[in-house]
Protein backbone atom coordinates (compact mmCIF):
# COMPACT_ATOMS: atom_id res chain seq x y z
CA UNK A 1 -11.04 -32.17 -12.81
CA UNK A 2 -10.96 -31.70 -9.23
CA UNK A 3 -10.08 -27.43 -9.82
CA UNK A 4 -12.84 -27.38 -12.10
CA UNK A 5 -15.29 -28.55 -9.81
CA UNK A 6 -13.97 -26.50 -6.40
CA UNK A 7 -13.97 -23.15 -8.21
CA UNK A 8 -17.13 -23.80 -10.04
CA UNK A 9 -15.52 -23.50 -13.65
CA UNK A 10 -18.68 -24.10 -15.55
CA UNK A 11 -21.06 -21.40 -13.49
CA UNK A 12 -18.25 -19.03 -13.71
CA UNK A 13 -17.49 -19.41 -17.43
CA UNK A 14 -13.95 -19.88 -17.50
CA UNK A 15 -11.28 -22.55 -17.50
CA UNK A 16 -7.71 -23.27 -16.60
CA UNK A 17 -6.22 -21.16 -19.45
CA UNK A 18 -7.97 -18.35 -18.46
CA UNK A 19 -7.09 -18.59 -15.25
CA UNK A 20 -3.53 -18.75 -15.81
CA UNK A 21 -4.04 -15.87 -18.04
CA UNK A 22 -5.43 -13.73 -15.42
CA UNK A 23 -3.26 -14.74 -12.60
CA UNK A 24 0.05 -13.79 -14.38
CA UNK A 25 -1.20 -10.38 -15.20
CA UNK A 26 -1.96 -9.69 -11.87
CA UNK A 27 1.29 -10.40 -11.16
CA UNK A 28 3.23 -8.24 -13.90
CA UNK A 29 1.13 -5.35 -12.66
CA UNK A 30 1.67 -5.80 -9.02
CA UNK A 31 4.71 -7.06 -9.27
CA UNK A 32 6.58 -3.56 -8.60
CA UNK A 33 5.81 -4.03 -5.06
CA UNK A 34 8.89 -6.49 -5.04
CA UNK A 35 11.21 -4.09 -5.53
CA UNK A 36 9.84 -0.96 -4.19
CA UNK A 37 9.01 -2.54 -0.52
CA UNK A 38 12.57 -3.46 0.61
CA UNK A 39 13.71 0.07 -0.49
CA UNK A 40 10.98 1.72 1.63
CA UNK A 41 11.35 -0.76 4.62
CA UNK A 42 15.07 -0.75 4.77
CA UNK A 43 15.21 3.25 5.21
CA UNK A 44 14.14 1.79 8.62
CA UNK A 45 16.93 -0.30 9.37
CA UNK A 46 15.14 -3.66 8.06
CA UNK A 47 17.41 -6.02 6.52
CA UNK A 48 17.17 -5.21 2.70
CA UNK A 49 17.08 -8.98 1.47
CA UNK A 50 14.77 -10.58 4.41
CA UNK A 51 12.15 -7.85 3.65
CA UNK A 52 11.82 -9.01 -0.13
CA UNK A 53 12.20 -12.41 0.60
CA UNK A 54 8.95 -10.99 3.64
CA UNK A 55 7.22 -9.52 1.03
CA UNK A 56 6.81 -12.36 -1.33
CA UNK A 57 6.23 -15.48 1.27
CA UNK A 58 3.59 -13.28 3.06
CA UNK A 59 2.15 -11.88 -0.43
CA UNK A 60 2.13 -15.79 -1.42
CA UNK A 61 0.16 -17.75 1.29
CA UNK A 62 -2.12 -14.50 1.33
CA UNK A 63 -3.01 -15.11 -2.00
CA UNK A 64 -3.37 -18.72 -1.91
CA UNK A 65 -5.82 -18.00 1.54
CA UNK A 66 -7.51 -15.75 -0.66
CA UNK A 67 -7.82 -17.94 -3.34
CA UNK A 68 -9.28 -21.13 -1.53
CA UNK A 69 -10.92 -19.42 1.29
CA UNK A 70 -12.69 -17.31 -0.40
CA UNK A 71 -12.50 -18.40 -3.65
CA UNK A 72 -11.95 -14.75 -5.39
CA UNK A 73 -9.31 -13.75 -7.60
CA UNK A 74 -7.88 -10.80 -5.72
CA UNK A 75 -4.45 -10.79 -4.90
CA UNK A 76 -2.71 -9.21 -2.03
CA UNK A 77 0.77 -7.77 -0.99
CA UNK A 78 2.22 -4.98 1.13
CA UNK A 79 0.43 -2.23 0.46
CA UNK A 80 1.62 1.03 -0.90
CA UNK A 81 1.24 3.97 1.94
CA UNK A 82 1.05 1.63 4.92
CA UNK A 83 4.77 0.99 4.17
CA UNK A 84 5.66 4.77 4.18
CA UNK A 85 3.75 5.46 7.51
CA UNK A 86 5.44 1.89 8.63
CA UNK A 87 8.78 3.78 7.54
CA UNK A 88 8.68 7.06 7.97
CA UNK A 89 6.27 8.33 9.85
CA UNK A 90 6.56 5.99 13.00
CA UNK A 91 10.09 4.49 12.35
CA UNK A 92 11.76 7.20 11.59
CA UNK A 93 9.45 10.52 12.34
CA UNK A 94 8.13 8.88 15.78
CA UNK A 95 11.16 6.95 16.83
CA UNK A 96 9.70 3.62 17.44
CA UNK A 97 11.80 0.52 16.48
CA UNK A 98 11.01 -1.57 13.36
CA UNK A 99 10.48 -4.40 15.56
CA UNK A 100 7.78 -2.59 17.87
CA UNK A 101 6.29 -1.48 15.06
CA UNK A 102 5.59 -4.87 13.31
CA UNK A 103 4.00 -5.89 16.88
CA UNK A 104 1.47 -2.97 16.20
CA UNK A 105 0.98 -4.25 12.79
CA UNK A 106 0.40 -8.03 14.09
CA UNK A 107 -2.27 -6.53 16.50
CA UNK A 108 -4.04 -4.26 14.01
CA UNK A 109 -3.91 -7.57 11.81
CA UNK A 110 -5.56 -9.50 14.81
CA UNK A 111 -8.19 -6.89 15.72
CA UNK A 112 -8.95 -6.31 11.91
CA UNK A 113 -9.70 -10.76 12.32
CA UNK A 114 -11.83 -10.09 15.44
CA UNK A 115 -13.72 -7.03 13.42
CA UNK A 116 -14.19 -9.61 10.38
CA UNK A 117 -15.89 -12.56 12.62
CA UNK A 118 -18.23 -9.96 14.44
CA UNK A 119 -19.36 -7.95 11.70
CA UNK A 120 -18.48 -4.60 13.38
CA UNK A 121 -15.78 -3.38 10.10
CA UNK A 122 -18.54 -2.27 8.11
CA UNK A 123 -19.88 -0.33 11.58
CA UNK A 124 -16.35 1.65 11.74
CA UNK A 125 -15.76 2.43 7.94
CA UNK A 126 -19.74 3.77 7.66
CA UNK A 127 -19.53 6.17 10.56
CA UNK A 128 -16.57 7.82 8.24
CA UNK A 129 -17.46 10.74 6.06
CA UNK A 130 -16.86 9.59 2.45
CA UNK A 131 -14.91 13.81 2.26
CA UNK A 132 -12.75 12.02 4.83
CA UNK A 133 -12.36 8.65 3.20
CA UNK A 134 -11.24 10.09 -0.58
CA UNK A 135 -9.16 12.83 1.68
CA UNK A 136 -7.26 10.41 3.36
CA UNK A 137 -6.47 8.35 0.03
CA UNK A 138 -5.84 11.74 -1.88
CA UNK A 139 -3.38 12.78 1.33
CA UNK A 140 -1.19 9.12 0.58
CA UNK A 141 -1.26 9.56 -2.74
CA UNK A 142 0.81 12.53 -2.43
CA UNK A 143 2.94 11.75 0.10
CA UNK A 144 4.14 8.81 -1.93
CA UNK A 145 4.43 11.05 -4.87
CA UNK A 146 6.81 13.37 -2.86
CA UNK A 147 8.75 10.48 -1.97
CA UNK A 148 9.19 9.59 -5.49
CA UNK A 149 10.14 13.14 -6.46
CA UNK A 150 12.70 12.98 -3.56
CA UNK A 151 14.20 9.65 -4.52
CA UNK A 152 14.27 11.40 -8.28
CA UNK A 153 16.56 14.14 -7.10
CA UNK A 154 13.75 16.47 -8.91
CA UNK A 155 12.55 17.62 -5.48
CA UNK A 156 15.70 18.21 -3.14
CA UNK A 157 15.35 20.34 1.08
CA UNK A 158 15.87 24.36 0.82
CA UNK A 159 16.95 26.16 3.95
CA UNK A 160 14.42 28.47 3.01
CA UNK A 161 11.95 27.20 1.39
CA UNK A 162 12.17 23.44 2.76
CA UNK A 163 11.47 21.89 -0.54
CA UNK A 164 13.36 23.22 -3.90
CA UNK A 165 13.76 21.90 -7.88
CA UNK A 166 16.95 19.39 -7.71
CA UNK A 167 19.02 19.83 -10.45
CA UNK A 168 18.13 18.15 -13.88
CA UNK A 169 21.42 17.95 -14.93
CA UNK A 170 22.17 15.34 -12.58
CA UNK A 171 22.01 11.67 -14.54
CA UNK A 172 20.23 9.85 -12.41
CA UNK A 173 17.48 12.42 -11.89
CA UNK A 174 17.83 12.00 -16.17
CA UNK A 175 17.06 8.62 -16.04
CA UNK A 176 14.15 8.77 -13.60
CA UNK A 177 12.65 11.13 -15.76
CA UNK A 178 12.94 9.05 -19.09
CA UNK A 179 11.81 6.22 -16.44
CA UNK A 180 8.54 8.34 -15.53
CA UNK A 181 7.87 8.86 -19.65
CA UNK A 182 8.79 5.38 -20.81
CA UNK A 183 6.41 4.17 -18.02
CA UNK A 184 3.60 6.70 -18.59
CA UNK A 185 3.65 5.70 -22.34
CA UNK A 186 3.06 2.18 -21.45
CA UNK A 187 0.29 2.85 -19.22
CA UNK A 188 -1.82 5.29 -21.21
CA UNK A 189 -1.17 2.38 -24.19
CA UNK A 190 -2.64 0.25 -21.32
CA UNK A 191 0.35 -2.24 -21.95
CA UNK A 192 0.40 -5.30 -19.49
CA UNK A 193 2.60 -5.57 -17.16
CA UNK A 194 3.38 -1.49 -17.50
CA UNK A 195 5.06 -0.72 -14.40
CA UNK A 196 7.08 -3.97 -14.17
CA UNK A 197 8.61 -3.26 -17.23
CA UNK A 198 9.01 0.49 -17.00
CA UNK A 199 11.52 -0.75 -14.40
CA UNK A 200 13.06 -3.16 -15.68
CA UNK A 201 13.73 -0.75 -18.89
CA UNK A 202 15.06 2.07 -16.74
CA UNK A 203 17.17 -0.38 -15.09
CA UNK A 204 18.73 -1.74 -18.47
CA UNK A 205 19.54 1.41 -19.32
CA UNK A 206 21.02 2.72 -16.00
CA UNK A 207 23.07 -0.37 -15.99
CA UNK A 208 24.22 0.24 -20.32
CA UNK A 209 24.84 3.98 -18.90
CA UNK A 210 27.22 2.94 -16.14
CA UNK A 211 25.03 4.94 -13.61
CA UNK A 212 23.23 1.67 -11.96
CA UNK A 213 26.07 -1.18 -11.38
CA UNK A 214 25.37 -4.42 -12.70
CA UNK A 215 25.45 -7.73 -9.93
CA UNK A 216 23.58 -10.30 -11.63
CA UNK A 217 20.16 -11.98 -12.29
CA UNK A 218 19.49 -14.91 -10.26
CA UNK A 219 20.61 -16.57 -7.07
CA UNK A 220 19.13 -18.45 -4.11
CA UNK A 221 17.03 -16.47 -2.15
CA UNK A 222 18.24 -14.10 0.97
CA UNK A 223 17.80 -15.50 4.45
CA UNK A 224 14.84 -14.40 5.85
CA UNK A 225 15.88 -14.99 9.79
CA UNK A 226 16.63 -10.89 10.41
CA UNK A 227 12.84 -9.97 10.29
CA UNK A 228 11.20 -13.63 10.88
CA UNK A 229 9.74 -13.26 14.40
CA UNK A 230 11.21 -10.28 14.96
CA UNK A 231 8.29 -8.24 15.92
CA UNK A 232 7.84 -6.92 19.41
CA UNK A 233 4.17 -7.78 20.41
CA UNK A 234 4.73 -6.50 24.19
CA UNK A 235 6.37 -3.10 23.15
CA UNK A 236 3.62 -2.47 21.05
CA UNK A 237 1.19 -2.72 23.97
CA UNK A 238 1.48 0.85 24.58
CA UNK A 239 -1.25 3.67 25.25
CA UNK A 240 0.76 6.17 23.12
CA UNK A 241 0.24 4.01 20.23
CA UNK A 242 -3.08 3.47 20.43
CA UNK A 243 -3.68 6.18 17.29
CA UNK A 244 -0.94 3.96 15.59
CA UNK A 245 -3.00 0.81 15.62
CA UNK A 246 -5.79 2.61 15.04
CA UNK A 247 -4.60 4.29 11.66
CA UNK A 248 -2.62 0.89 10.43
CA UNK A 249 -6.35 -0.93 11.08
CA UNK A 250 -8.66 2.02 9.62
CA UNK A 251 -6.07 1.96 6.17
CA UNK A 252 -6.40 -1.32 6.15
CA UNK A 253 -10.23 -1.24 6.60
CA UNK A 254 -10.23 1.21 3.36
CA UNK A 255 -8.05 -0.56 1.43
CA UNK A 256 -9.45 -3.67 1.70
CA UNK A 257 -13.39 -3.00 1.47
CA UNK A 258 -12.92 -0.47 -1.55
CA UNK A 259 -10.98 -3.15 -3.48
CA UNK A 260 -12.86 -5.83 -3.09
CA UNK A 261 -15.94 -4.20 -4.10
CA UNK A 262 -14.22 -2.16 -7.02
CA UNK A 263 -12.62 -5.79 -8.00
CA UNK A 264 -15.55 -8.34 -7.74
CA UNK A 265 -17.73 -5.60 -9.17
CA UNK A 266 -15.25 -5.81 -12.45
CA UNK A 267 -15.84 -9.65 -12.33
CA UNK A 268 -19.19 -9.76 -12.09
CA UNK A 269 -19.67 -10.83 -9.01
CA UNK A 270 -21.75 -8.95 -6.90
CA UNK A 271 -25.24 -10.71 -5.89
CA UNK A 272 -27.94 -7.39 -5.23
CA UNK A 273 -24.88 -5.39 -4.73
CA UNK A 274 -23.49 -7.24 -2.35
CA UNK A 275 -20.03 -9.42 -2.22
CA UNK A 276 -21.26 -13.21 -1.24
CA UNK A 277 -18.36 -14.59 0.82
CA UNK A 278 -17.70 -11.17 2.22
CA UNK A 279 -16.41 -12.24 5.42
CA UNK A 280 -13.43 -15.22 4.40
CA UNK A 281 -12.25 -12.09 1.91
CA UNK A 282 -11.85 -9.74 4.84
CA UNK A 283 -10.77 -12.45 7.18
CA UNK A 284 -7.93 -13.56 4.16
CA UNK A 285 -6.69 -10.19 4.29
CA UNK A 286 -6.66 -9.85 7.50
CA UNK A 287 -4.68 -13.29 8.54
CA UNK A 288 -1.99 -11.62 5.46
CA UNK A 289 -1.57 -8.83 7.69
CA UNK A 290 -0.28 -11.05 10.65
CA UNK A 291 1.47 -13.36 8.51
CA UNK A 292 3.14 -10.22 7.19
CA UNK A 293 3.98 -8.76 10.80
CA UNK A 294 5.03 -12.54 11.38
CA UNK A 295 7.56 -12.78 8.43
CA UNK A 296 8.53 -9.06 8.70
CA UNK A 297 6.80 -6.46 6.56
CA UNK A 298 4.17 -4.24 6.88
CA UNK A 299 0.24 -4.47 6.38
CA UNK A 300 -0.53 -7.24 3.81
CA UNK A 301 -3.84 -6.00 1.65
CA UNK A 302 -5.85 -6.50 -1.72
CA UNK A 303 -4.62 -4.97 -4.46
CA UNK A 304 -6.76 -3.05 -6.92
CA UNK A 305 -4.32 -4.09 -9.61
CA UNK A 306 -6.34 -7.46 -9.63
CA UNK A 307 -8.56 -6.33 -11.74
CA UNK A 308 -6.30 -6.08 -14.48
CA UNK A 309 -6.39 -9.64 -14.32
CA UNK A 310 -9.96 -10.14 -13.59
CA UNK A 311 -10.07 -7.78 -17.00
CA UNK A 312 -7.59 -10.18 -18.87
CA UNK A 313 -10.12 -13.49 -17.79
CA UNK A 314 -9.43 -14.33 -14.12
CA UNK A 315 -12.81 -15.35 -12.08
CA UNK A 316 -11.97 -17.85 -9.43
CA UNK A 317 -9.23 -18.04 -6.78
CA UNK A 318 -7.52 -20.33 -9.28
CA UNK A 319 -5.89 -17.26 -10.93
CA UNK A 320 -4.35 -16.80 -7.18
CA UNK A 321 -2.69 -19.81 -6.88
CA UNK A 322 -0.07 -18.82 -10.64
CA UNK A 323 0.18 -15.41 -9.49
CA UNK A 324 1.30 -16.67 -6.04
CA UNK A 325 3.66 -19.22 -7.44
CA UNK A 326 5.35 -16.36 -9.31
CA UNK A 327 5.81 -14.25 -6.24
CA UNK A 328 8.03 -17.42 -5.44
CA UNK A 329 9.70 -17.92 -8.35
CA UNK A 330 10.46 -14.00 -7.74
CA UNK A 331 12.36 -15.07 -4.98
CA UNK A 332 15.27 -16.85 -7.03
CA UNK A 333 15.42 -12.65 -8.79
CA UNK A 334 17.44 -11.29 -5.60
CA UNK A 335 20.57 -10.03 -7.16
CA UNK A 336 18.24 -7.94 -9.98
CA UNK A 337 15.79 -6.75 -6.99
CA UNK A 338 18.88 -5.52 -5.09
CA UNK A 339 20.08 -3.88 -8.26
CA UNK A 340 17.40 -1.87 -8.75
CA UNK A 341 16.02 -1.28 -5.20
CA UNK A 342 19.23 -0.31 -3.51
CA UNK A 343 19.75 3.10 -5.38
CA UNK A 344 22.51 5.04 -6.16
CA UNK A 345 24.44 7.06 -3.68
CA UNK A 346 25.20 10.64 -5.14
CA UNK A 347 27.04 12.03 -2.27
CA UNK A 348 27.50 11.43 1.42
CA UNK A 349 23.76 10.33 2.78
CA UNK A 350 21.79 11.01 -0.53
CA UNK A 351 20.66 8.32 -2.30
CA UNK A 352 18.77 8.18 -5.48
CA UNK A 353 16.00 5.13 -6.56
CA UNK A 354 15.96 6.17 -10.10
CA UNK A 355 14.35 2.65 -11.14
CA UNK A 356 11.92 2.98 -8.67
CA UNK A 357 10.76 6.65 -8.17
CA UNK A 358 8.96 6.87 -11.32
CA UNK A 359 6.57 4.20 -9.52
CA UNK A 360 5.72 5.98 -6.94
CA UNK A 361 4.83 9.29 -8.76
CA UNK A 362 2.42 7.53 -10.83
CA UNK A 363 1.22 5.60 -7.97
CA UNK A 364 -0.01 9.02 -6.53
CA UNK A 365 -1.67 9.51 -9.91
CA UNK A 366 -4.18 6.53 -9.13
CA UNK A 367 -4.68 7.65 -5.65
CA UNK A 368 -5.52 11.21 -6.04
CA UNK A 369 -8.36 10.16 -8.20
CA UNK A 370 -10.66 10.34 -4.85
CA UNK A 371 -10.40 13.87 -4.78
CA UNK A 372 -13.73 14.08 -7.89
CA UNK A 373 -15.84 12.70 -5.29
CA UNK A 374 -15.38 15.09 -2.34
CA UNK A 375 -18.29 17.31 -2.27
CA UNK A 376 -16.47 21.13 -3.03
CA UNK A 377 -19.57 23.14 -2.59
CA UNK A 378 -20.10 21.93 1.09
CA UNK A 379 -17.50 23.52 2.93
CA UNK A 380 -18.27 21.83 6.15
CA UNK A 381 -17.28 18.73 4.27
CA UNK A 382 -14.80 19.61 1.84
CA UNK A 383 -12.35 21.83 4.49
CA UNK A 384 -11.81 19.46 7.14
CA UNK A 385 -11.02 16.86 3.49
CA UNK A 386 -8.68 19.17 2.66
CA UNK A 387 -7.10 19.84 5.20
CA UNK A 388 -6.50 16.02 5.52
CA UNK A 389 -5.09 16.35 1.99
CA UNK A 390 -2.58 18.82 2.96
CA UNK A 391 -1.72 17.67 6.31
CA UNK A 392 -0.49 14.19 5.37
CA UNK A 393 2.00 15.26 2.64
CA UNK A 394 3.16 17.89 4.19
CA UNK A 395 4.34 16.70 7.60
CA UNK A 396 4.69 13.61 5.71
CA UNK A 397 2.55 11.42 8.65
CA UNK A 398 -0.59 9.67 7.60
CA UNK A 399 -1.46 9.57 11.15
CA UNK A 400 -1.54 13.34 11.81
CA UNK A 401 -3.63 14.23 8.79
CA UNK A 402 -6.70 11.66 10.15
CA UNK A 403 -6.08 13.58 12.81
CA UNK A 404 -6.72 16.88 12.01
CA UNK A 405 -9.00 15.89 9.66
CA UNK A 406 -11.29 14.14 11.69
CA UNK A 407 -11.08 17.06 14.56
CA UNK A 408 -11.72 19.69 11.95
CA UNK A 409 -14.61 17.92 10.00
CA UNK A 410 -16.50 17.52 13.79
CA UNK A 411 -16.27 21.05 15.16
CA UNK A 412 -17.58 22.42 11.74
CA UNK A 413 -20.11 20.64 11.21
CA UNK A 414 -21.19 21.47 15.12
CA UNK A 415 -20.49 25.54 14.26
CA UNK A 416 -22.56 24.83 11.07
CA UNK A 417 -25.59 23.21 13.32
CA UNK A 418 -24.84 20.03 11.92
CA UNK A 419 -23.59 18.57 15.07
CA UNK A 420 -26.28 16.01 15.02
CA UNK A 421 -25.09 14.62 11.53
CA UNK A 422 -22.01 13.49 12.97
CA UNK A 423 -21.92 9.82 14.42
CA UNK A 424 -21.18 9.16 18.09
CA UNK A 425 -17.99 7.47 16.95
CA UNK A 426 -16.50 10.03 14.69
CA UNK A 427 -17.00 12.29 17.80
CA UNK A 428 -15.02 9.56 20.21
CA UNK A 429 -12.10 9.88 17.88
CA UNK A 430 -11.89 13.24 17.31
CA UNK A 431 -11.80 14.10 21.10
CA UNK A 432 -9.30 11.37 21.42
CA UNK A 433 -6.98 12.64 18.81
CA UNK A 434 -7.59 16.22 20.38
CA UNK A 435 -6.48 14.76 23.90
CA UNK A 436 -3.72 13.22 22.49
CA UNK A 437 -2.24 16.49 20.92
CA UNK A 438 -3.03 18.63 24.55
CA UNK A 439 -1.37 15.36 26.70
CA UNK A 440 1.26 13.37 25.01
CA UNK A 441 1.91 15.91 21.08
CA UNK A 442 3.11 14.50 18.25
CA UNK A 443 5.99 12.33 18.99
């Protein structure tokens, strides 16, 4: 069989079964993405139905580049935290269009391709503190969790206090707490598929409840011509957002490196500790990212969840090509995606997610994991990390919380007399970032 022979069946122990087996489960537990990435995307004026219909082409040929390029069973998708600083902090908090802002994702996706072909990614992510690395993780992971309280109606603005307990007696903040236990239970039961179905559960019952209105199953898919080409290469050829490109490329850089280490490392794949066909990996996410940008959604990356279905069998890009045919067959779901990711509106301008909140709270539960390997008893490592920590959540912008975290972590260690531990490029960006705040601010 020709797949037998191209993915090396017989050296890798496996076989088509198993393949299949491992591909679908990376889908179920990915799968949320589907429904949570038009929600977050359309906050900033993207058409709802072309972003899903985005998401799942661009999470598709990514997969199936991943899978014969490189040959590894890691899928990839929009990933979770570049869409809320795609949303929210430059869309919405900076005021730059949707359209600019998929140009600056196309050209983070082409420098991340230039990185990949000269070597000089693993240059950039080394010079990094590893405090700053886990910081910046621990920082997303609970910004998205605020998000998800916020689209729960458990966390609700205070004119006081800015943030204040929403009220429980509202139903829909009900159900996305039943959501968030259902969905908990599955996961600590380590059921497949856990998130996928906590939704779909949470949905069923909104919809038997009356608080969710039903509007169907299946239909053809959405038309995809509102984001396709719509990104705005030339406006995103600006000096002011130079940090933007920067941040969208270094998250990407983190997401990517981490996961395909964490993933082929769960396969059994590592040669001496190192990942043989390093560079088609990096370059297949990076060519997902401007596919993405092309199609019209944010930064395309490997997902961690593949190692549930390395875990479950998967060991060649075969798995990639059944878990990208379901992202298709995902596209025939639209009226049940809408249903779930367009909310319910509780009064004029607040919306709730209750389907989907529960997702991103225990989202932020993997992501804050970082935080055990920040070194606490150094404080000239672990101040400037948390400071990052605190920075992104709470002005909600990723970008601001590199910021300060970088500027903090290199004028400590230089009033600890550890100047000379920090690298010549960690020292570049820091002074940029600090010129940047004295010349141009924060808008």
């Amino acid at each position: 069989m020709m797949f037998e022979k191209f993915f090396k069946f017989k050296e890798l122990n496996t076989n088509l079964r198993q393949e299949f087996i491992g591909g679908s489960t990376t889908f179920l537990t990915m799968a949320y993405i589907i429904f949570v990435q038009p929600t977050v995307l359309s906050a900033a004026g993207m058409d709802f139905g072309a972003v899903m219909v985005a998401t799942c082409i661009s999470s598709a040929v990514a997969i199936l580049v991943m899978g014969f390029y490189a040959r590894y069973p890691i899928a990839l998708a929009p990933g979770m935290g570049q869409n809320f600083f795609f949303a929210y902090t430059v869309v919405l908090t900076m005021g730059i269009s949707w359209q600019t802002t998929l140009g600056v994702v196309f050209i983070a996706g082409f420098i991340f391709i230039v990185l990949s072909f000269f070597g000089i990614r693993e240059k950039i992510i080394n010079v990094i503190p590893d405090s700053l690395k886990n910081a910046i993780a621990v920082g997303i992971g609970l910004m998205i969790t605020l998000a998800g309280l916020e689209w729960a109606g458990l966390v609700v603005d205070h004119p006081v206090l800015l943030v204040s307990l929403g009220d429980l007696s509202e139903p829909t903040t009900q159900l996305a707490l039943l959501g968030l236990g259902l969905t908990s239970i599955l996961l600590i039961n380590k059921v497949r598929g856990a998130m996928l179905i906590g939704i779909l559960i949470t949905t069923l019952v909104g919809v038997l409840s009356g608080l969710i209105p039903y509007e169907g199953i299946i239909s053809s898919p959405p038309s995809l011509e509102p984001t396709l080409f719509k990104l705005d290469i030339i406006g995103a050829l600006q000096f002011d957002l130079i940090v933007v490109i920067f941040t969208f490329l270094i998250l990407d850089l983190f997401d990517t490196i981490g996961t395909l280490i964490g993933v082929a490392s769960e396969a059994d794949l590592l040669k001496d500790g190192k990942l043989p066909r390093a560079k088609n990996a990096l370059l297949s996410d990076a060519i997902g990212t401007v596919i993405g940008a092309i199609c019209g959604t944010s930064t395309v990356t490997s997902y961690v969840e593949s190692a549930a279905g390395v875990a479950s069998g998967a060991r060649t890009g075969l798995a990639n090509v059944f878990t990208a045919a379901l992202f298709i067959i995902a596209l025939f779901f639209y009226p049940l995606i809408q249903m779930i990711g367009g909310g319910v509106e509780i009064s004029e301008g607040v919306r709730h997610y209750p389907a989907i909140a529960p997702i991103l709270v225990l989202v932020g539960t993997y992501m804050i994991k970082g935080v055990r390997k920040i070194p606490w008893d150094d404080l000239s490592e672990s101040i400037p990390a948390f400071i990052t920590i605190i920075f992104i959540p709470f002005s909600f912008r990723i970008t601001e919380g590199i910021a300060f975290g970088f500027i903090s972590y290199t004028l400590l260690k230089l009033f600890a007399g550890k100047g000379r531990e920090v690298p010549l490029l960690m020292w570049i960006f820091a002074v940029i970032f600090l010129l940047r705040y004295i010349f141009i601010g924060t808008n």
